[in-house]
Protein backbone atom coordinates (compact mmCIF):
# COMPACT_ATOMS: atom_id res chain seq x y z
CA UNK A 1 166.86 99.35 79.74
CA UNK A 2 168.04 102.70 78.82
CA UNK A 3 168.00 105.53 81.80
CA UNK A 4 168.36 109.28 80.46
CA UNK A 5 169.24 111.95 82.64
CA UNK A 6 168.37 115.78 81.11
CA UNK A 7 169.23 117.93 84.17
CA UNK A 8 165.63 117.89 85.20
CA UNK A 9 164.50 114.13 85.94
CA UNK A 10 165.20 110.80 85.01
CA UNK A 11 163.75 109.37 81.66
CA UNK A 12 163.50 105.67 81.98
CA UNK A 13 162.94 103.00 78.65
CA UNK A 14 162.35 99.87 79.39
CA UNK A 15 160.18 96.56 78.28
CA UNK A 16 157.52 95.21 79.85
CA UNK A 17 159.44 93.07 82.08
CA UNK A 18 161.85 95.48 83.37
CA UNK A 19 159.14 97.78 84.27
CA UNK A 20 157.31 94.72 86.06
CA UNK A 21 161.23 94.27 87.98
CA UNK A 22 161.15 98.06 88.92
CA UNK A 23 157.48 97.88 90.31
CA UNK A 24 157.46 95.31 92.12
CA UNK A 25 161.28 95.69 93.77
CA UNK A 26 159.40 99.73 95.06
CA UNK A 27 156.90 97.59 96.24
CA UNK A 28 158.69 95.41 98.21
CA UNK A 29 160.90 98.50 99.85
CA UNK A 30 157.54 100.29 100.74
CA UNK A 31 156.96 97.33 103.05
CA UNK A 32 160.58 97.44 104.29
CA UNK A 33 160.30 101.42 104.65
CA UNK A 34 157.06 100.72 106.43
CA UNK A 35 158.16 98.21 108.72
CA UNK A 36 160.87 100.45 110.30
CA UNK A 37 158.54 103.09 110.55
CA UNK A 38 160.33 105.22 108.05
CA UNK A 39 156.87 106.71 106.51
CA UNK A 40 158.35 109.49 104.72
CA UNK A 41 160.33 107.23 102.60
CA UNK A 42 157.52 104.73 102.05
CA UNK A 43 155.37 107.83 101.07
CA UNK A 44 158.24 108.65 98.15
CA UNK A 45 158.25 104.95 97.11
CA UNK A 46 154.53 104.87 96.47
CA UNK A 47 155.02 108.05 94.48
CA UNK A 48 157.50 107.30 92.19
CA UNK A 49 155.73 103.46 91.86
CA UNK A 50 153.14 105.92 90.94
CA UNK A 51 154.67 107.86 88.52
CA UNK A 52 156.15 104.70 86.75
CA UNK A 53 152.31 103.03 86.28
CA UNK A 54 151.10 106.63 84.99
CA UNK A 55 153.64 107.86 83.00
CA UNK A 56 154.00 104.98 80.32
CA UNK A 57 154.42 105.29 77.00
CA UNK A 58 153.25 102.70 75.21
């Protein structure tokens, strides 16, 4: 995995599996987030699980 920071976001490169790993560990803290009742933060986990799925390069 190769993480690139240009001032303006983070540019992530990783295999398929690694991607799988990131997805599924936002996953699991959206159901932390949620079960503490901390919706704001669940709300930005879904987003950037979001983000990950739609921005792909393939």
């Amino acid at each position: 995995m190769k993480v690139t920071n240009n001032g303006k976001g983070l540019t992530i490169e990783a295999d398929y599996v690694e991607s799988a790993i990131l997805t599924e560990a936002l996953r699991k803290s959206v159901l932390a987030y949620e079960q503490e009742n901390s919706k704001e933060f669940a709300d930005e986990a879904r987003e950037i699980i979001s983000d990950l799925i739609n921005n792909q390069v393939v």
